[in-house]
Protein backbone atom coordinates (compact mmCIF):
# COMPACT_ATOMS: atom_id res chain seq x y z
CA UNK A 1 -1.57 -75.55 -32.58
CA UNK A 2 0.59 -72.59 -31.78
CA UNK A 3 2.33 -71.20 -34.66
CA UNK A 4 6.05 -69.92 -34.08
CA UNK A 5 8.60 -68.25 -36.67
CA UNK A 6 12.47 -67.89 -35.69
CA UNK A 7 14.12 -64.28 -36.60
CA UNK A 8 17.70 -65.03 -36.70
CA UNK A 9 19.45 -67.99 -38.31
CA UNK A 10 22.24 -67.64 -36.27
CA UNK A 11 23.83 -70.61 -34.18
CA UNK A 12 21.26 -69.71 -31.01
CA UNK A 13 18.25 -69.16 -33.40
CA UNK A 14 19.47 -72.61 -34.89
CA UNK A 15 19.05 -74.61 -31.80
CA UNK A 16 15.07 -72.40 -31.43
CA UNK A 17 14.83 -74.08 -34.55
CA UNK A 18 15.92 -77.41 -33.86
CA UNK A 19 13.88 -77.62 -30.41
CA UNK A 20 10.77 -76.38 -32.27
CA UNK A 21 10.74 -78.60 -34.47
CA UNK A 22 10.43 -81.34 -31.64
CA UNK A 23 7.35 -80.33 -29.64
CA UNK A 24 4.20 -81.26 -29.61
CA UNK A 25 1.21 -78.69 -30.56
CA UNK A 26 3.64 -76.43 -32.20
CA UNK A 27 4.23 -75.58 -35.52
CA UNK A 28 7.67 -73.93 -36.93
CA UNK A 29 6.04 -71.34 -39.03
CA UNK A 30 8.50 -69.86 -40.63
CA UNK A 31 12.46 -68.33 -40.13
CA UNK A 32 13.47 -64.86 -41.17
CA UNK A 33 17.21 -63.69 -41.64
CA UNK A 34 18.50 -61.16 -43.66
CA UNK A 35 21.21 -62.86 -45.53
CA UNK A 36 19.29 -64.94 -48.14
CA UNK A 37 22.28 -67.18 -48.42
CA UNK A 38 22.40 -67.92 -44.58
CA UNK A 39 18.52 -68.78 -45.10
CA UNK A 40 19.11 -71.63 -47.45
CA UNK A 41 21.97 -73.47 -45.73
CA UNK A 42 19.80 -73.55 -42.58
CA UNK A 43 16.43 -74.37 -44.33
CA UNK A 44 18.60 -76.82 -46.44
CA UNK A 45 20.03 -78.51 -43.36
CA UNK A 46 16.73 -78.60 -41.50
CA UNK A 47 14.10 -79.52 -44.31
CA UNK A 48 12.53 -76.19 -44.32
CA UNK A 49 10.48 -75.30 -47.64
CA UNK A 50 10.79 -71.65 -49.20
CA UNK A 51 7.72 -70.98 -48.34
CA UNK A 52 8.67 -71.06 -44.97
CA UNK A 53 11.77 -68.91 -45.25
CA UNK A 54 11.67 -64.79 -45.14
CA UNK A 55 14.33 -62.34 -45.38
CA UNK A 56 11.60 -59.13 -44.67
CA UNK A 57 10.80 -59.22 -41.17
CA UNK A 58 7.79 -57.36 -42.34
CA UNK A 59 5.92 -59.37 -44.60
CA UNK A 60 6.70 -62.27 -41.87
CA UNK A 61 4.73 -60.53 -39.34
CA UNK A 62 1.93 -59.93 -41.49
CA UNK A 63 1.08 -63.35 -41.82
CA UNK A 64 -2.26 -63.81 -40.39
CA UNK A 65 -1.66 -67.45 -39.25
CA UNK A 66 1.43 -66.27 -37.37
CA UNK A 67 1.34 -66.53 -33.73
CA UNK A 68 4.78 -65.95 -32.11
CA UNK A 69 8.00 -65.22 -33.14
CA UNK A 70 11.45 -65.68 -31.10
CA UNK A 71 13.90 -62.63 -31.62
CA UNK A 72 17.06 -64.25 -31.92
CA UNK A 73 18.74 -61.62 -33.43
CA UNK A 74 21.78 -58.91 -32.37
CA UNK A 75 21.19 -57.28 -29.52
CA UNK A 76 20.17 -53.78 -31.32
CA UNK A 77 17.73 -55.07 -33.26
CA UNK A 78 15.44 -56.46 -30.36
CA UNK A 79 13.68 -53.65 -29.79
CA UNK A 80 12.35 -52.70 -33.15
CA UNK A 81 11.31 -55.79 -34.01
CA UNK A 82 9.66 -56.82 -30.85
CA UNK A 83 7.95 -53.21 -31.21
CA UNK A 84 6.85 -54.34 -34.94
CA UNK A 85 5.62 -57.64 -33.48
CA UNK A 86 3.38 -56.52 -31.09
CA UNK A 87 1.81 -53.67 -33.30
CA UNK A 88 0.90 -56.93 -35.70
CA UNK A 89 -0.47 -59.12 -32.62
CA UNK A 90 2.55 -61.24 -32.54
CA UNK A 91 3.47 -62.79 -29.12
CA UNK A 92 7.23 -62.54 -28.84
CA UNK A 93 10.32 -64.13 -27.28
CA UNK A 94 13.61 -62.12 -27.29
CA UNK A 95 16.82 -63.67 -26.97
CA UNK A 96 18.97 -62.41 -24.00
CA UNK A 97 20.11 -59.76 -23.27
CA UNK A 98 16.95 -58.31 -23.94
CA UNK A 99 18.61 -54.92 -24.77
CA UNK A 100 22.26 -53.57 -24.12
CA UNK A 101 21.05 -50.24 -23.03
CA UNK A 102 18.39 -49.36 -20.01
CA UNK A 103 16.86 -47.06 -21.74
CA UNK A 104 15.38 -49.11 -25.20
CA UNK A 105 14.83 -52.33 -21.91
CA UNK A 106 12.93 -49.53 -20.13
CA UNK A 107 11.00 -48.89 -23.88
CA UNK A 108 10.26 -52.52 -24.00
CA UNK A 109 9.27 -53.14 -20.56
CA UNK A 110 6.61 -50.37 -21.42
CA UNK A 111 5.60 -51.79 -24.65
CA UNK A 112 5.14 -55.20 -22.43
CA UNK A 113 2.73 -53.46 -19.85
CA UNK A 114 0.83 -51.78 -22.44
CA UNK A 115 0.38 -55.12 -24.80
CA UNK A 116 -2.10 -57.67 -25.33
CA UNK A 117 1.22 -59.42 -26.72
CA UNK A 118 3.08 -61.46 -24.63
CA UNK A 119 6.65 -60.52 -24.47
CA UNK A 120 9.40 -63.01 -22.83
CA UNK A 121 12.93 -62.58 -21.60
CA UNK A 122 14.59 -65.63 -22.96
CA UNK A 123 16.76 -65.93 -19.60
CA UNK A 124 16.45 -69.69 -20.16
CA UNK A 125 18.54 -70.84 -17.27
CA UNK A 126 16.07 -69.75 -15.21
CA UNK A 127 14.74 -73.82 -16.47
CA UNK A 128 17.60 -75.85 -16.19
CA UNK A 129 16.96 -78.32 -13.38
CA UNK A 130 20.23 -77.38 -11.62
CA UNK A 131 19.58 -73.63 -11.10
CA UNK A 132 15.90 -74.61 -10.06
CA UNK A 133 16.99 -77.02 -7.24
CA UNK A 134 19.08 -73.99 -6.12
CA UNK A 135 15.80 -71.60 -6.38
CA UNK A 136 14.10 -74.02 -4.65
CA UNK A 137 16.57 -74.56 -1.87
CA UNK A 138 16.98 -71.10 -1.46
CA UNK A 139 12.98 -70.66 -0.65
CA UNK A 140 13.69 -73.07 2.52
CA UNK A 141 16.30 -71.70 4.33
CA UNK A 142 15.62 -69.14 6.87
CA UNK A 143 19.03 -67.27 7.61
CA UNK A 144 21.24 -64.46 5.65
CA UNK A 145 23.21 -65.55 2.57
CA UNK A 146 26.26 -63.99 2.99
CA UNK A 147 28.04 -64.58 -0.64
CA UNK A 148 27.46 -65.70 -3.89
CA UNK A 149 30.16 -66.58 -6.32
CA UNK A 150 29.40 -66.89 -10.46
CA UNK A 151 31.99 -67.88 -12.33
CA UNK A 152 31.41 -68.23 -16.58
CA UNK A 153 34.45 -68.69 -18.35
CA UNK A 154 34.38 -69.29 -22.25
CA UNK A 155 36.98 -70.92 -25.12
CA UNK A 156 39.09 -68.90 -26.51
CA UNK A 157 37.87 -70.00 -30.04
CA UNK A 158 34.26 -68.42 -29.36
CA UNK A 159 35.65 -64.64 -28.40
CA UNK A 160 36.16 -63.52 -31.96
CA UNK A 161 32.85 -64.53 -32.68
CA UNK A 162 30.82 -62.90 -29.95
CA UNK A 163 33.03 -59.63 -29.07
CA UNK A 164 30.47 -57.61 -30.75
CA UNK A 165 28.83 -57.16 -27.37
CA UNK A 166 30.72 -56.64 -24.00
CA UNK A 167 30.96 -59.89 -22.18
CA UNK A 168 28.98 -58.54 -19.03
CA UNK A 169 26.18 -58.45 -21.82
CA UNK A 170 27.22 -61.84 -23.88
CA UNK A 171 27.79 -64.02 -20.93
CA UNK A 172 27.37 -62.55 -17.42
CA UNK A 173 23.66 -61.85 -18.00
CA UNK A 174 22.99 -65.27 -17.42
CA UNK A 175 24.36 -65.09 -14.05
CA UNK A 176 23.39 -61.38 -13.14
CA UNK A 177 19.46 -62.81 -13.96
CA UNK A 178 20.22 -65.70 -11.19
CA UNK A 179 21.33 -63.09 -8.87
CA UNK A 180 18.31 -60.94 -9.73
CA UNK A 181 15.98 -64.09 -9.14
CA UNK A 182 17.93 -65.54 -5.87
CA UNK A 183 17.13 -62.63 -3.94
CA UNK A 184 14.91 -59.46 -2.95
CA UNK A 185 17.62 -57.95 -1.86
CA UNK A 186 18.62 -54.64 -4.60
CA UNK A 187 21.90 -53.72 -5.49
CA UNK A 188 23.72 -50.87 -3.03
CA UNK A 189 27.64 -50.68 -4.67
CA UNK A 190 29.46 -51.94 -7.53
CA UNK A 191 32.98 -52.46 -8.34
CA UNK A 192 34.32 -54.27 -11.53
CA UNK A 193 37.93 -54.83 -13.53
CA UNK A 194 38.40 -55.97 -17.09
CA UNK A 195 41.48 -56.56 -19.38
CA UNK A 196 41.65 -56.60 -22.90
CA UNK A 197 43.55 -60.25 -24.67
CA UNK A 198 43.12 -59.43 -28.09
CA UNK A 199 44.77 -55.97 -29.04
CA UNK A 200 42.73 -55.55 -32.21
CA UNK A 201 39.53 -56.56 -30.40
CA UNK A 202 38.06 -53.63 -28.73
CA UNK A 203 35.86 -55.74 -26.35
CA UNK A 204 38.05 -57.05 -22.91
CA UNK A 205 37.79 -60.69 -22.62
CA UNK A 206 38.85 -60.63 -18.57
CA UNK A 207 35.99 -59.25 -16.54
CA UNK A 208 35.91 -59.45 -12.74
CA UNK A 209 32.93 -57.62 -10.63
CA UNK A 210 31.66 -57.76 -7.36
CA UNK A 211 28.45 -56.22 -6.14
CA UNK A 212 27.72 -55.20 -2.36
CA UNK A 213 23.61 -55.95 -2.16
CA UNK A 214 21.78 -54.05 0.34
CA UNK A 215 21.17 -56.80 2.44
CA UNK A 216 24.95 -57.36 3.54
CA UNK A 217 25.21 -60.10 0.40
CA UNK A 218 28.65 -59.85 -1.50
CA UNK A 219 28.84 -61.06 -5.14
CA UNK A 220 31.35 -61.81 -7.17
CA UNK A 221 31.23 -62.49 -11.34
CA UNK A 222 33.93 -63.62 -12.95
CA UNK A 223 34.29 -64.24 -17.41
CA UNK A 224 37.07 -65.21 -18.95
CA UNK A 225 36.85 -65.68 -22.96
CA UNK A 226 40.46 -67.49 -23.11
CA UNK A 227 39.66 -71.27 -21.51
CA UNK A 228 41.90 -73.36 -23.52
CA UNK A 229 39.87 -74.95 -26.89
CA UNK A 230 41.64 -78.46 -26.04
CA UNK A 231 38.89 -78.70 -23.25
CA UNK A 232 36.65 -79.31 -25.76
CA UNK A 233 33.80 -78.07 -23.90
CA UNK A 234 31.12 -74.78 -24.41
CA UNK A 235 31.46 -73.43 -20.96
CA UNK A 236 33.42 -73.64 -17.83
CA UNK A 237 30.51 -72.36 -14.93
CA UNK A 238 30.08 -72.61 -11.44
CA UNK A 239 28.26 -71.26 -9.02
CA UNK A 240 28.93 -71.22 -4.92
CA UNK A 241 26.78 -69.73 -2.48
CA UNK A 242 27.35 -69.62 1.51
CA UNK A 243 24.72 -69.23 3.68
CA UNK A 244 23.58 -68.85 7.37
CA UNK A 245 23.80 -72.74 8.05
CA UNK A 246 25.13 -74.14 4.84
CA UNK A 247 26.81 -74.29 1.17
CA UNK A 248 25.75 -74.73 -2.36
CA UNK A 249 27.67 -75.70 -4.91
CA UNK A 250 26.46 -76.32 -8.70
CA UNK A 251 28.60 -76.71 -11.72
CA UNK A 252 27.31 -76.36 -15.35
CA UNK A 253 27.92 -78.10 -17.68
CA UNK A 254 29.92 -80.64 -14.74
CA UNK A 255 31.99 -83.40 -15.59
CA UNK A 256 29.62 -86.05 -16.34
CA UNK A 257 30.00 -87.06 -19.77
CA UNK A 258 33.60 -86.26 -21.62
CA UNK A 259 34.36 -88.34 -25.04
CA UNK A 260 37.92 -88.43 -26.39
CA UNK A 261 37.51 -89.60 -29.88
CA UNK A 262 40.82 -89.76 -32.37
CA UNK A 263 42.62 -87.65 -29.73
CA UNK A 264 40.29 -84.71 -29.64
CA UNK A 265 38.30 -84.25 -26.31
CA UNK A 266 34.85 -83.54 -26.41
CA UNK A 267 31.96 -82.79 -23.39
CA UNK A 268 28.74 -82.97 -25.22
CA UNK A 269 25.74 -80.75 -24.41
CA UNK A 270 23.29 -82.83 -21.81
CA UNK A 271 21.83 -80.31 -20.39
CA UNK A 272 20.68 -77.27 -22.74
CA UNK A 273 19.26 -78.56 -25.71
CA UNK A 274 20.26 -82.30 -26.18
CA UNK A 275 18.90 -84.89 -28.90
CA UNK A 276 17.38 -87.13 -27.51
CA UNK A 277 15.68 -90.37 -29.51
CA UNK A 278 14.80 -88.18 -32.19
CA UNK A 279 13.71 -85.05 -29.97
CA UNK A 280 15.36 -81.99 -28.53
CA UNK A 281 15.07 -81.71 -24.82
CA UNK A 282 16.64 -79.40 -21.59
CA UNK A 283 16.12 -76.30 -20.53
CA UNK A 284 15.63 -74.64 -24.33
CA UNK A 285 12.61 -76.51 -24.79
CA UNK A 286 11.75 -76.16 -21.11
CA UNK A 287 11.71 -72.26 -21.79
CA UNK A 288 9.87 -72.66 -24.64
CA UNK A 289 6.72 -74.64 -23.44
CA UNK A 290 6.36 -72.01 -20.60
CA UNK A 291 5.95 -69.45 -23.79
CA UNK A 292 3.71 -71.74 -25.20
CA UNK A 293 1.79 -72.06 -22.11
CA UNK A 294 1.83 -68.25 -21.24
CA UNK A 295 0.32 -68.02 -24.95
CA UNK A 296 -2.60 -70.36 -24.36
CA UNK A 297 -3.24 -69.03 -21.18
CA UNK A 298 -2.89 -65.77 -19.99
CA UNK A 299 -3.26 -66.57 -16.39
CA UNK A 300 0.06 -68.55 -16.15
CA UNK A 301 2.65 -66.70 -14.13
CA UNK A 302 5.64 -65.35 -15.83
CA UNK A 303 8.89 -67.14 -15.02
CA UNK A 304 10.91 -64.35 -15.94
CA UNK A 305 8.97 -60.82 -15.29
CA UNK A 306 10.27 -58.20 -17.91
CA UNK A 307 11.15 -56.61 -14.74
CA UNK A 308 13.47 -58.24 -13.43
CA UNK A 309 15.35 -58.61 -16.88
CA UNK A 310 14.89 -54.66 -16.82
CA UNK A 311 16.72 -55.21 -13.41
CA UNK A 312 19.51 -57.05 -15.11
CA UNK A 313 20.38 -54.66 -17.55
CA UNK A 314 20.90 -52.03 -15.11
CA UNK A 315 23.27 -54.31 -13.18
CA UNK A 316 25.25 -54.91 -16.44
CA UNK A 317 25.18 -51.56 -17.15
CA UNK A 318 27.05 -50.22 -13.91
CA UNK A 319 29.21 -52.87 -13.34
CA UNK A 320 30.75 -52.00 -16.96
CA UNK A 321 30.72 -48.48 -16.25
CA UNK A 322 32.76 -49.60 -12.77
CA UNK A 323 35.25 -51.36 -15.15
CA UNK A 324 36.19 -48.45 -17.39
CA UNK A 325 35.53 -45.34 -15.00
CA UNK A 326 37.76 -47.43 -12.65
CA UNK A 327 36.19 -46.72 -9.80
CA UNK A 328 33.42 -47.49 -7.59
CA UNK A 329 29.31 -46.98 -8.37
CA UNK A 330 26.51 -46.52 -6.45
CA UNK A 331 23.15 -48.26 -6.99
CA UNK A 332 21.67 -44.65 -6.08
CA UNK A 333 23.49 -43.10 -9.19
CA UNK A 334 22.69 -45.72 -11.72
């Protein structure tokens, strides 16, 4: 039985919970947030005694029974706490991004080579069937690719609640962690654009960037936090790569379940974390065995090398400084 507590009560750190909950050999230890009232209406909602429930971080990771924890936390906390885990012999799961600035992923990329602890990039798209097949494609074609498109566009609704973080950070990190694990080819130029569509919001919620890789690839990353809410959908994504030979195409979440109920139209998740005859499945839980199974044996290859999300964060990191320096940047002075 591996034993796993939940930092962060938030809505991402709600659906750790829920998936949890549903597999087999694990044990929800315990969840952790610092508002005591946020605590008790998740506990409450999910069946979770007090004796479960923590709002010190501390005295959670000095339970001797503990085994894991997932960081699902803001993005500045991450570090410290992962930090604190390890020093107790925690094995630890951080919520992307793993850190908005290269230096602290840089600290924690040390603190992962230097551990007995396992520490996990929670870049969970990396197991969603979809963006596997593509992975998988991709390892049988021979010729160039010659451009990738990413396109992740948002509901307006959602941008007031996550413009604490830029939405390179919030939303194109998903993306930038496909490009990093499509190719070996490294980054040579970036140029981005953003536009602010809230004035008191200091965050932009119009992004555009394109990277030149070193291999001749172009990509091009698009976010846009106003989709209309009437969609009734999380996400608008796509992806579109063309190749030496061929095409791929992949859309996520896709059109194949939409429900209009009393007038309102709804596209349910069936792909991330759905409920499923009593059990969460999709590509949260998929992530989450592969911790599991990297904790039980330490031989198991790491889907997502703290590397590569190390990788990631640079990209972020330039193509924002592209957007507001307005101008150009080159891998070489990242």
């Amino acid at each position: 039985m591996v034993r796993i507590a939940v930092i962060g009560t938030g809505a991402f750190g709600v659906e750790h919970i829920r998936t949890i909950r549903s597999m087999n050999g694990v044990e929800l230890f315990g969840i952790c947030n610092r508002s005591e009232e946020r605590l008790m209406i998740v506990a409450k909602e999910y069946g979770i005694s007090s004796e479960k429930t923590y709002t010190d971080v501390t005295k959670l990771l000095q339970e001797k029974a503990l085994d894991a924890v997932v960081i699902a936390t803001d993005e500045q906390s991450h570090e410290p706490i992962a930090r604190q885990a390890v020093e107790y012999g925690k094995h630890v799961l951080i919520e992307k991004p793993i850190s908005t600035q290269v230096e602290t992923a840089e600290q924690l990329l040390k603190l992962a080579k230097t551990s007995d602890s396992i520490i996990l990039p929670g870049h969970m798209l990396r197991f969603d069937p979809g963006y596997a097949a593509v992975k998988n494609k991709l390892e049988t074609i021979t010729g160039p690719i010659h451009s990738v498109r990413f396109k992740r566009n948002v509901p307006f609704e959602r941008f007031s609640l996550h413009a604490r973080t830029h939405p390179v950070f919030m939303a194109l990190s998903h993306d930038i962690d496909q490009l990093v694990w499509y190719t070996n080819s490294k980054p040579k130029r970036f140029f981005a654009m953003e536009k602010k569509i809230v004035s008191d919001i200091d965050m932009p919620g119009i992004f555009f960037g394109f990277i030149e890789m070193e291999d001749g690839m172009i990509c091009s990353l698009e976010t846009q936090w106003c989709l209309p809410n009437e969609y009734g959908q999380y996400l608008d994504v796509e992806l579109e790569m063309m190749y030496d030979g061929g095409h791929i195409r992949y859309r996520f979440p896709g059109d194949t379940l939409s429900v209009i109920d009393h007038g309102k139209m709804m596209r349910p998740d069936i792909q991330l974390s759905p409920f499923i005859h009593g059990h969460v499945y999709g590509a949260l839980r998929n992530e989450l065995e592969h911790f599991v199974e990297l904790i039980k044996n330490k031989s198991t290859r790491q889907v997502v090398p703290m590397e590569e999300a190390v990788l990631g964060i640079k990209i972020c990191d330039a193509l924002i400084t592209s957007a507001k320096e307005r101008r150009a940047i080159s891998w070489e002075n990242v």
